[in-house]
Protein backbone atom coordinates (compact mmCIF):
# COMPACT_ATOMS: atom_id res chain seq x y z
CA UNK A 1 101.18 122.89 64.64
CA UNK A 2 102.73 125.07 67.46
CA UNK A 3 99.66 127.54 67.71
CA UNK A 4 97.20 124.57 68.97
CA UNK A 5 99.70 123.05 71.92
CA UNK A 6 100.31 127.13 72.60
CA UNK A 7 96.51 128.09 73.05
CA UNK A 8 95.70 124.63 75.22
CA UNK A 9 98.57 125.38 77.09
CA UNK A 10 97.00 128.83 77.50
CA UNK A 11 93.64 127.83 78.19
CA UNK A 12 95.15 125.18 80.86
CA UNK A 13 96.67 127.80 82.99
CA UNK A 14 93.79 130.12 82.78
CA UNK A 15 91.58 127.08 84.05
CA UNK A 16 94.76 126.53 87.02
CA UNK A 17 93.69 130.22 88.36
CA UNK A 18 89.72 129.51 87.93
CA UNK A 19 89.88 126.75 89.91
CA UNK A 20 91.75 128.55 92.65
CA UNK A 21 89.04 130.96 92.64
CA UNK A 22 86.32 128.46 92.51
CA UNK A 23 88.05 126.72 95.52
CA UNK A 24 88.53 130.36 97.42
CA UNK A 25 85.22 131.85 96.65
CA UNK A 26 83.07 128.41 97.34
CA UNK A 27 81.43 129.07 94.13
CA UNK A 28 78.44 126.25 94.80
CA UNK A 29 78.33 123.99 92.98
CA UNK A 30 81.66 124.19 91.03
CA UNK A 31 83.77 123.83 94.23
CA UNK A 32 82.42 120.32 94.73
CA UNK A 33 85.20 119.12 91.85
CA UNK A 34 88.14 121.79 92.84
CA UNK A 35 90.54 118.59 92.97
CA UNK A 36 88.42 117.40 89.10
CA UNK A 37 89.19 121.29 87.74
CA UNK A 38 93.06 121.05 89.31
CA UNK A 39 93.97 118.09 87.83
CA UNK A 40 92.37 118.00 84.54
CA UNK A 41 94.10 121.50 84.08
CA UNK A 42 97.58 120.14 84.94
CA UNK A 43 97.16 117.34 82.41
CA UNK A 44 96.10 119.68 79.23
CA UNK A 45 99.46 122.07 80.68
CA UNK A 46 101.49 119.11 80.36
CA UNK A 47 100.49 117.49 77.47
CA UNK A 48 100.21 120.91 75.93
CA UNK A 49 104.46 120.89 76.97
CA UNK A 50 104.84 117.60 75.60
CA UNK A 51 102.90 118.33 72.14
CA UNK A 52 105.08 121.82 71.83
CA UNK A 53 108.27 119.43 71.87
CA UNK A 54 106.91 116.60 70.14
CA UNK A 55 104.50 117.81 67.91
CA UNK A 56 101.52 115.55 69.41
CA UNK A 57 99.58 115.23 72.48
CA UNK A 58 99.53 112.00 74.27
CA UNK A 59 96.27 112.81 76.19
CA UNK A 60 94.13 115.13 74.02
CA UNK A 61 93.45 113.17 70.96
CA UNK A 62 90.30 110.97 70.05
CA UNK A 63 91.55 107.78 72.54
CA UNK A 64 90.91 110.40 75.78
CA UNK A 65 87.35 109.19 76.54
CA UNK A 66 88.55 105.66 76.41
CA UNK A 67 91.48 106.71 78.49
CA UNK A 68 88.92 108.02 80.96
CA UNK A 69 87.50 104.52 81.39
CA UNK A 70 90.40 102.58 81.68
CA UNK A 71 92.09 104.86 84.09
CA UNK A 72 89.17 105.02 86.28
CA UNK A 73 88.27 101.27 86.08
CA UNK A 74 92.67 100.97 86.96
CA UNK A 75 91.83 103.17 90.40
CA UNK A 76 88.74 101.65 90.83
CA UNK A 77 90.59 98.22 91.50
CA UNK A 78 92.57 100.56 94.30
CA UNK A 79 89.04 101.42 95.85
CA UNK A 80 88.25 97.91 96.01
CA UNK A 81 91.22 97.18 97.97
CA UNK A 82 90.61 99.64 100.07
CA UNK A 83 87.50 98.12 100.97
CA UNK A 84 89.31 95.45 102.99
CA UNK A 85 92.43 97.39 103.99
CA UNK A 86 90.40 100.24 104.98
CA UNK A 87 93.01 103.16 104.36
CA UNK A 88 91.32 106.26 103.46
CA UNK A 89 87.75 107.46 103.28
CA UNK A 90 85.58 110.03 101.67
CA UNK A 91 84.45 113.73 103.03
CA UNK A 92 82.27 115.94 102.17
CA UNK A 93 80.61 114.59 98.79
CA UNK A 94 78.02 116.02 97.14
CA UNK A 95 74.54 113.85 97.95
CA UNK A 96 73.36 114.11 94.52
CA UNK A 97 74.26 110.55 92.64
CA UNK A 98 74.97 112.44 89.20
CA UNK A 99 77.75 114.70 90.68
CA UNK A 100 78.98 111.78 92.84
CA UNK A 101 79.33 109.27 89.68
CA UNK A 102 80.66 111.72 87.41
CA UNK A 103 83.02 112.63 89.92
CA UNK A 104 84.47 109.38 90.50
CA UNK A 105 84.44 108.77 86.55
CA UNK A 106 86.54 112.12 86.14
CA UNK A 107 88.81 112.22 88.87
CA UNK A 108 89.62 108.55 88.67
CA UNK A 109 89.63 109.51 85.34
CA UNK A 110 93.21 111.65 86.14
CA UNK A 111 95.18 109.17 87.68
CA UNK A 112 96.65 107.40 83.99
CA UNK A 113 96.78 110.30 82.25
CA UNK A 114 98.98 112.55 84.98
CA UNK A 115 100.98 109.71 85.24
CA UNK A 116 101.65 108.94 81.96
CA UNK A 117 102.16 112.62 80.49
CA UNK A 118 104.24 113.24 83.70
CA UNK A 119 106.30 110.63 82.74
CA UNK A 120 107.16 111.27 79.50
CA UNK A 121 108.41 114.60 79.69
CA UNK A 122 110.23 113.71 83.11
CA UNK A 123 111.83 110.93 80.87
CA UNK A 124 112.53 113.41 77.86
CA UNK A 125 114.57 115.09 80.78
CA UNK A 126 116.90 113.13 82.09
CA UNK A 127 117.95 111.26 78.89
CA UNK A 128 119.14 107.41 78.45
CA UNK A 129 120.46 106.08 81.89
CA UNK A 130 122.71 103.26 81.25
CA UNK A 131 123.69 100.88 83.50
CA UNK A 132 124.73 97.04 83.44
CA UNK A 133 122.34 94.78 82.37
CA UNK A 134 121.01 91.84 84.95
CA UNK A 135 119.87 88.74 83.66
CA UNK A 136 116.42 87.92 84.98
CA UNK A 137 116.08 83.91 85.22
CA UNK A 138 112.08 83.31 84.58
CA UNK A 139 111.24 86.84 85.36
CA UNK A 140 107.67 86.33 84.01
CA UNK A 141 106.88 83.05 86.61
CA UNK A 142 109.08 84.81 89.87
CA UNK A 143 107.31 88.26 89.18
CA UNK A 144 103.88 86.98 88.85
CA UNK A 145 104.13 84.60 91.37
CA UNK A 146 105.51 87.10 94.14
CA UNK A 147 102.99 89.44 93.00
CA UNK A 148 100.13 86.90 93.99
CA UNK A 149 101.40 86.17 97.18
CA UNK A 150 102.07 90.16 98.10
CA UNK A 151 97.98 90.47 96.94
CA UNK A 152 97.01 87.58 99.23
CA UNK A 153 98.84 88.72 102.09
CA UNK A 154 97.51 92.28 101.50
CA UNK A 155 93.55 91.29 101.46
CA UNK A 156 94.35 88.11 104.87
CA UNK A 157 96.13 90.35 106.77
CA UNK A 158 94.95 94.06 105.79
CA UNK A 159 96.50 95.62 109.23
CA UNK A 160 100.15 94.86 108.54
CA UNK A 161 100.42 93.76 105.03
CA UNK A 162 98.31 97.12 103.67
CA UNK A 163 100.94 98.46 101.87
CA UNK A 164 101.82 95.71 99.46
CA UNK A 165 98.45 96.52 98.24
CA UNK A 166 100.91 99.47 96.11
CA UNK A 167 103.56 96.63 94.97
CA UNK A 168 101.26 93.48 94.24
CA UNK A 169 99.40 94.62 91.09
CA UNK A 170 102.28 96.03 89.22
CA UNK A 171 104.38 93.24 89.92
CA UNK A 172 101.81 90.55 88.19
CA UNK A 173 101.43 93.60 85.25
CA UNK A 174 104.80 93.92 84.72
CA UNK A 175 105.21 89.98 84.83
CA UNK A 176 103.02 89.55 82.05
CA UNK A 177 104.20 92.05 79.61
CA UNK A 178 107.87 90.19 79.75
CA UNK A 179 105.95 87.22 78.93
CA UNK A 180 104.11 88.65 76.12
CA UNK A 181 106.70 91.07 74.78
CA UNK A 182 105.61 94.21 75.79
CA UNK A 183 107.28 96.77 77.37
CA UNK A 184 108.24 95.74 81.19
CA UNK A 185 110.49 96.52 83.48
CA UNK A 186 112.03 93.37 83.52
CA UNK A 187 113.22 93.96 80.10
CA UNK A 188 114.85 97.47 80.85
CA UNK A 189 116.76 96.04 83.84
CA UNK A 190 118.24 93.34 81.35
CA UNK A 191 119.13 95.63 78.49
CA UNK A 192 120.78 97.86 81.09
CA UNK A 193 118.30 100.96 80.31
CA UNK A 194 117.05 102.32 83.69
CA UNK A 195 115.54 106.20 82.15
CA UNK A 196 112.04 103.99 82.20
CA UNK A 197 112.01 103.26 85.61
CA UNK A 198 113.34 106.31 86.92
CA UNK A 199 111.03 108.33 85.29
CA UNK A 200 107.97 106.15 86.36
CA UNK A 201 109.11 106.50 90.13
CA UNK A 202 109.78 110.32 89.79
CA UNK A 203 106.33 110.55 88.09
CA UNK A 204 104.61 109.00 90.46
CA UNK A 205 105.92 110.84 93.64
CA UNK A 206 105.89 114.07 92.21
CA UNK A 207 102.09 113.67 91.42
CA UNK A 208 101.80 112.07 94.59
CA UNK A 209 102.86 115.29 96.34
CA UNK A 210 100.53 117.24 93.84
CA UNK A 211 97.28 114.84 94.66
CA UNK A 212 98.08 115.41 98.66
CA UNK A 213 98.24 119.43 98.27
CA UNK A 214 95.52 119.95 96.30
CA UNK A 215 93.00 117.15 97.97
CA UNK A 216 94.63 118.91 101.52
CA UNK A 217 92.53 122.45 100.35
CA UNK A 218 89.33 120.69 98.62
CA UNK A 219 86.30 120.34 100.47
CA UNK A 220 85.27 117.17 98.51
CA UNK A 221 88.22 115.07 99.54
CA UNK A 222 89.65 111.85 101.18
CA UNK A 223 91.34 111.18 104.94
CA UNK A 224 93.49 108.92 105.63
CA UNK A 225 93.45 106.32 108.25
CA UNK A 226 96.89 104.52 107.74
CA UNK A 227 97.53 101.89 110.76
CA UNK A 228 100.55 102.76 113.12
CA UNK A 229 101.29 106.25 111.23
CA UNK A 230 97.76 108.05 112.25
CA UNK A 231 100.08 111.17 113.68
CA UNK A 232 102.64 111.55 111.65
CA UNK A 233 101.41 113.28 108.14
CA UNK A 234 102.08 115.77 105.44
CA UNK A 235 99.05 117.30 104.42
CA UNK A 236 96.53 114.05 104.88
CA UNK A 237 98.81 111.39 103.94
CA UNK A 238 101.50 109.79 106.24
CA UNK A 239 104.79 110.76 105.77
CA UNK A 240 106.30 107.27 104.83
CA UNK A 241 103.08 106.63 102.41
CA UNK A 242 105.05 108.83 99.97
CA UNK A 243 107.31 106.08 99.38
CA UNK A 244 104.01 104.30 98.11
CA UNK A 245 104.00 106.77 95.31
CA UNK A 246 107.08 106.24 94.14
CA UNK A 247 106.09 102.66 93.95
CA UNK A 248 102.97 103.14 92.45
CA UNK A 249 104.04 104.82 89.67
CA UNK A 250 105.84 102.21 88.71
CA UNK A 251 102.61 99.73 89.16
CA UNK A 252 100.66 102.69 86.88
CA UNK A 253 103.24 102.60 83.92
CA UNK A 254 103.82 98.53 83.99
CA UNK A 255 99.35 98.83 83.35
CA UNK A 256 100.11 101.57 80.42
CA UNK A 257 102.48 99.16 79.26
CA UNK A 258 99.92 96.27 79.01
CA UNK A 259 97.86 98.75 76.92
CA UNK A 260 100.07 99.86 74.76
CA UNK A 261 100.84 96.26 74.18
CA UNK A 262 97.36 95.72 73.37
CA UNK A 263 96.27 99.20 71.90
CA UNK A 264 96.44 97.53 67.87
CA UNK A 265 94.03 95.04 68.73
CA UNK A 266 90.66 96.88 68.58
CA UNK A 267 88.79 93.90 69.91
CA UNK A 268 91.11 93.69 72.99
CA UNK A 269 90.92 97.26 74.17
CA UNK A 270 87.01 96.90 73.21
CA UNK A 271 87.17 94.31 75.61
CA UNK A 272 89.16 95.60 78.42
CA UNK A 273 87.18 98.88 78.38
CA UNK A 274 83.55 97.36 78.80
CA UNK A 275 85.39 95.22 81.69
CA UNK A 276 86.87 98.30 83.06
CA UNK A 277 83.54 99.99 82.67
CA UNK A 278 81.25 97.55 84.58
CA UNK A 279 84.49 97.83 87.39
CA UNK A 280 83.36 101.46 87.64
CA UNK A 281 79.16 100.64 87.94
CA UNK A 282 79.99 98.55 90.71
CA UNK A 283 83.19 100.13 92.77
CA UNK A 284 81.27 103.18 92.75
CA UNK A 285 78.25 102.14 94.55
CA UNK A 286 80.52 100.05 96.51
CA UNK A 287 82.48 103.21 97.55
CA UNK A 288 79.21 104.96 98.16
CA UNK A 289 78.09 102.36 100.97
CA UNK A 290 81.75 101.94 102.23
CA UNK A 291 84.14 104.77 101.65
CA UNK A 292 81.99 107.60 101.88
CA UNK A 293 81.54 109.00 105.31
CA UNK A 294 79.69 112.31 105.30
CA UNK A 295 78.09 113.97 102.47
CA UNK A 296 77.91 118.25 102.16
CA UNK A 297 74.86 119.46 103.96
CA UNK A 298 72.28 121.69 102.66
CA UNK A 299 71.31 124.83 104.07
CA UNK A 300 67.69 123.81 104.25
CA UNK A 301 68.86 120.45 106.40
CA UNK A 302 70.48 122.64 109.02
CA UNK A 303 68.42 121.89 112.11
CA UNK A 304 69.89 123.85 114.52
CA UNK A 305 68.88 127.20 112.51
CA UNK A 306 65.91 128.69 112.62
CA UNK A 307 63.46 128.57 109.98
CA UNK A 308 63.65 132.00 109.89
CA UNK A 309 67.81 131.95 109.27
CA UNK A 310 67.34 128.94 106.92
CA UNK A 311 64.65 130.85 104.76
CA UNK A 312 67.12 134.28 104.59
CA UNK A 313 70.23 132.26 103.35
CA UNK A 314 68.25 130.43 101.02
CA UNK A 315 67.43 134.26 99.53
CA UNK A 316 70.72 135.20 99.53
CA UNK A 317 71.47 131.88 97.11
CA UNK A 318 73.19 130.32 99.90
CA UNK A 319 72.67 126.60 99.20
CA UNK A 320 75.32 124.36 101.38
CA UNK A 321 76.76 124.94 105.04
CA UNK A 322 80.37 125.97 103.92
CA UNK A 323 78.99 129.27 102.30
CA UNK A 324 77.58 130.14 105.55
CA UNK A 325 79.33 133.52 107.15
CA UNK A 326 79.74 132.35 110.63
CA UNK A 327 79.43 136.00 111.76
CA UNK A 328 75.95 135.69 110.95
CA UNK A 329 75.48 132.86 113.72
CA UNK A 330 75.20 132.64 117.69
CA UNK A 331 77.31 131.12 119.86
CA UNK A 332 75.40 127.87 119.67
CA UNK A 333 75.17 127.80 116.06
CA UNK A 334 78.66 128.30 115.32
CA UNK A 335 79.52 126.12 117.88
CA UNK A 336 77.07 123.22 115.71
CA UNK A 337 78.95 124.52 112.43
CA UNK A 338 82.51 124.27 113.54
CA UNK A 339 81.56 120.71 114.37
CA UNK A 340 80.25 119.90 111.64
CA UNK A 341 82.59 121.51 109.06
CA UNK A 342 85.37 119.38 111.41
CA UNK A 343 87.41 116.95 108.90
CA UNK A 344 83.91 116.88 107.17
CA UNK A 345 82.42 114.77 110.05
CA UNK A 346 78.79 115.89 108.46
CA UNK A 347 75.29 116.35 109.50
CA UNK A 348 73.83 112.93 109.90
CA UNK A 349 76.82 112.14 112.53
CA UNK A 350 76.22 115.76 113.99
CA UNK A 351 72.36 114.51 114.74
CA UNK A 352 73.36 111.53 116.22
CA UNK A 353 76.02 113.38 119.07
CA UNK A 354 73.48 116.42 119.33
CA UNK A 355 71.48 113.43 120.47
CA UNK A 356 73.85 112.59 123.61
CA UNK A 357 74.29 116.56 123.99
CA UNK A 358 77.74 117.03 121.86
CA UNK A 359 76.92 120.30 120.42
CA UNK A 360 80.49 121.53 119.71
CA UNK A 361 83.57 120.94 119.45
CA UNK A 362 84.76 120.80 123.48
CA UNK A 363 81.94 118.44 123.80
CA UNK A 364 83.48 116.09 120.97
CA UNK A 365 87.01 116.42 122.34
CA UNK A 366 85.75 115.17 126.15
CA UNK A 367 85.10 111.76 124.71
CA UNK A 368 86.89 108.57 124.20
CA UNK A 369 86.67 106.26 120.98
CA UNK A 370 84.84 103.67 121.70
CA UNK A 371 82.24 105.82 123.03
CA UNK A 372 82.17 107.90 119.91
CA UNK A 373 82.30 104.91 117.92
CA UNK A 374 79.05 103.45 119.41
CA UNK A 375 77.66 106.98 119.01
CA UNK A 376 78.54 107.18 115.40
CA UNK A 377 77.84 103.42 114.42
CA UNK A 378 81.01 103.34 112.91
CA UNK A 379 83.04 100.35 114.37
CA UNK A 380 86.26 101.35 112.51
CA UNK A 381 88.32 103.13 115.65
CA UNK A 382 91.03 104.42 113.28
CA UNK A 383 87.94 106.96 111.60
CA UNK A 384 87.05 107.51 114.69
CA UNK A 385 90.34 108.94 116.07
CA UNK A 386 90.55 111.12 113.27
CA UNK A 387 87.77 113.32 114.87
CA UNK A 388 88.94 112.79 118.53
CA UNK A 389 91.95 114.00 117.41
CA UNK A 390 91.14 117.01 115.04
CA UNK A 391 88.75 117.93 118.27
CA UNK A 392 91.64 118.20 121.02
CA UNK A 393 93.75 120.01 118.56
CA UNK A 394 90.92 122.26 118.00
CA UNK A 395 90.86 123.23 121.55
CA UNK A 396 94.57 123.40 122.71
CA UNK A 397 95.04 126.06 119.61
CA UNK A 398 92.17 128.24 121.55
C-alpha cells in the first residue's frame, strides 16, 4: 500500500517542477493553465502525504470527477457574487471556448479538494484542542438567519458590505448541518472540540497565500479591484483580504460537511451534482461576458507588426504575443507590446487607445479615469485605476 502514495507523491513533485518550466519557458499552449498544473500537483503531493499516513487518499479515488463538479459548481456561486460586488476580474484568457471552459471546470475544480486535503493533515497535526464547551441556544435558526441577512446586505450594498460575501454562505451551511446532524461547527464549539475549526481557518489561509503566489506569476490570472484597499496588496490581493481566507475556509469545510452528510444517499449527491453542474453551464458564460477583461492575443492579430514580422514569427512557431522577444521589435512596437502585456490590458482595449493616439505606456499614464474609462467602455473606475496605476509606476521605475 505504501509504494502507490510513494510514486503519486513522486509523480506530484515532478509535475511541481514541469509546471515551473512550463510557466518560465511560455511553452504555448501549456502555460495558459500554469495556476491548473500548480494546483492539481499540490493536491496529488498532499493527498499522496495523507494516504502514506493513513493508508487512503481522500482525493484520488473514484468520487474525484464528482468532486470536480461540486467544487467548481461551490466557486462558481463565488463568481456569481462577484458579479454584483465586482471584486476581481479575469486577464489574459485563452479566446478559445474549450480551453476557457475546461479551465474554469479544473481550476474551480481545486478549490474543495486543496481545502479539504489541507485540512486534514493540518488537523492530524495539531491534535485534539480542548476547550470549554458553549451552549448554543437555537444555533440552527440564529446561524441561518444571520447568514441571510449578511447575503442580503452583501448583494444591496456591494461597495461596503462586499466582504460578508466570505461569511454569509458558510454561516447558512453550517446552520443547517446542526439542524440535520451533520458535522457543524456549532456542534464542536458545544462539545468543547476546537482542532476542527482551527484547522479549517489554517487551511484556508495557508492556501490562500498559495492561490495569491502562484496566480501573482501566471499569465492566465485574476486582478483584484477591492474598494478602499486598491493600494495596499500582497501579490494581487489586499493585504486585509487575507483575513477573508481564513474565513473562507471555514465557509469551504461547513459545505464538505453538508456532503459528507449527504454522501450515503446516492440520489442526493446525484442531485446536488446535476444542480452544481448546470451552476457551472451558466456562471461560466456569465463570467465570460462579465469577469473576463482581455483575452491572450495572437501573433497573427498583432496590428502594429508588419506582415512581414507577423509571417516570420509565425515560422518560428511563435503563436501568442508573450513569446515575442522584444529585442526583435522597434521602438514603436515594443512600446505597443509593453502596453499591451500591462496587467493583461489586451489587444481589443489596445485598438481602441491606439485610436485616440495612446501607443505606449507614457501615453496611458498621461490620462485620467474617466477619460480612460470612456475610452475603454468600461464604466467600472476601480478596473480602470488598475491600469492608470500600473502605467505611472511603469514610468517612475524608468
Amino acid at each position: 500500500m505504501l509504494i502507490r502514495p510513494l510514486v503519486t507523491l513522486s509523480l506530484a513533485l515532478i509535475f511541481q517542477i514541469v509546471s515551473y518550466i512550463i510557466l518560465y519557458k511560455r511553452i504555448e499552449p501549456l502555460y495558459f493553465h500554469f495556476y491548473i498544473f500548480i494546483w492539481w500537483s499540490y493536491i496529488i503531493f498532499m493527498d499522496s502525504i495523507y494516504a502514506l499516513r493513513n493508508r487512503h487518499y481522500l482525493i484520488l479515488k473514484k468520487t474525484l470527477p464528482t468532486m470536480i463538479v461540486l467544487s467548481a459548481g461551490f466557486w462558481c456561486v463565488f463568481e456569481l457574487l462577484n458579479l454584483r460586488i465586482q471584486n476581481w476580474f479575469y486577464i489574459n484568457l485563452p479566446k478559445e471556448y474549450y480551453h476557457r471552459y475546461l479551465g474554469y471546470l479544473l481550476a474551480y475544480g481545486t478549490v474543495i479538494p486543496a481545502i479539504y486535503v489541507t485540512k486534514e493533515i493540518i488537523k492530524t497535526l495539531i491534535g485534539g484542542i480542548k476547550v470549554k464547551s458553549l451552549h448554543l441556544k437555537r444555533y440552527p435558526l440564529y446561524a441561518i438567519l444571520l447568514g441571510s441577512v449578511t447575503l442580503l446586505l452583501t448583494l444591496i450594498i456591494p461597495e461596503y458590505f462586499f466582504g460578508l460575501a466570505w461569511v454569509s454562505i458558510g454561516l447558512i451551511f453550517d446552520g443547517y448541518n446542526y439542524y440535520k446532524g451533520y458535522n457543524s461547527f456549532g456542534r464542536d464549539l458545544e462539545s468543547g472540540h476546537l482542532e476542527d475549526i482551527i484547522a479549517a481557518m489554517l487551511s484556508g489561509l495557508f492556501c490562500g497565500i498559495l492561490w495569491e503566489f502562484w496566480n501573482f506569476w501566471a499569465i492566465t490570472k485574476w486582478i483584484y479591484t477591492v474598494p478602499f484597499f486598491e493600494n495596499m496588496k500582497l501579490f494581487e490581493m489586499p493585504i486585509l483580504g487575507y483575513i477573508g481566507f481564513v474565513v473562507f475556509g471555514l465557509e469551504t469545510t461547513a459545505f464538505l460537511n453538508l456532503l459528507n452528510g449527504i454522501w450515503s444517499r446516492k440520489i442526493y449527491v446525484l442531485a446536488i451534482t446535476i444542480i452544481m453542474a448546470c451552476i457551472c453551464v451558466i456562471t461560466f458564460a456569465l463570467i465570460d461576458r462579465f469577469t473576463v477583461f482581455s483575452h491572450l492575443a495572437r501573433v497573427d492579430e498583432l496590428f502594429f507588426l508588419s506582415e512581414d514580422k507577423r509571417e516570420t514569427l509565425t515560422r518560428e512557431g511563435i503563436k501568442t504575443s508573450y513569446r515575442i522577444d522584444i529585442k526583435n521589435l522597434d521602438e514603436k512596437e515594443r512600446g505597443y507590446i509593453d502596453l499591451l502585456h500591462l496587467k493583461g490590458l489586451g489587444l481589443i482595449n489596445l485598438k481602441q487607445l491606439s485610436q485616440y493616439k495612446i501607443e505606449n505606456i507614457d501615453g496611458l499614464s498621461a490620462i485620467d479615469e474617466k477619460s480612460l474609462s470612456s475610452i475603454l467602455k468600461e464604466e467600472n473606475l476601480r478596473r480602470v485605476r488598475v491600469f492608470i496605476k500600473a502605467a505611472k509606476t511603469k514610468v517612475m521605475a524608468k
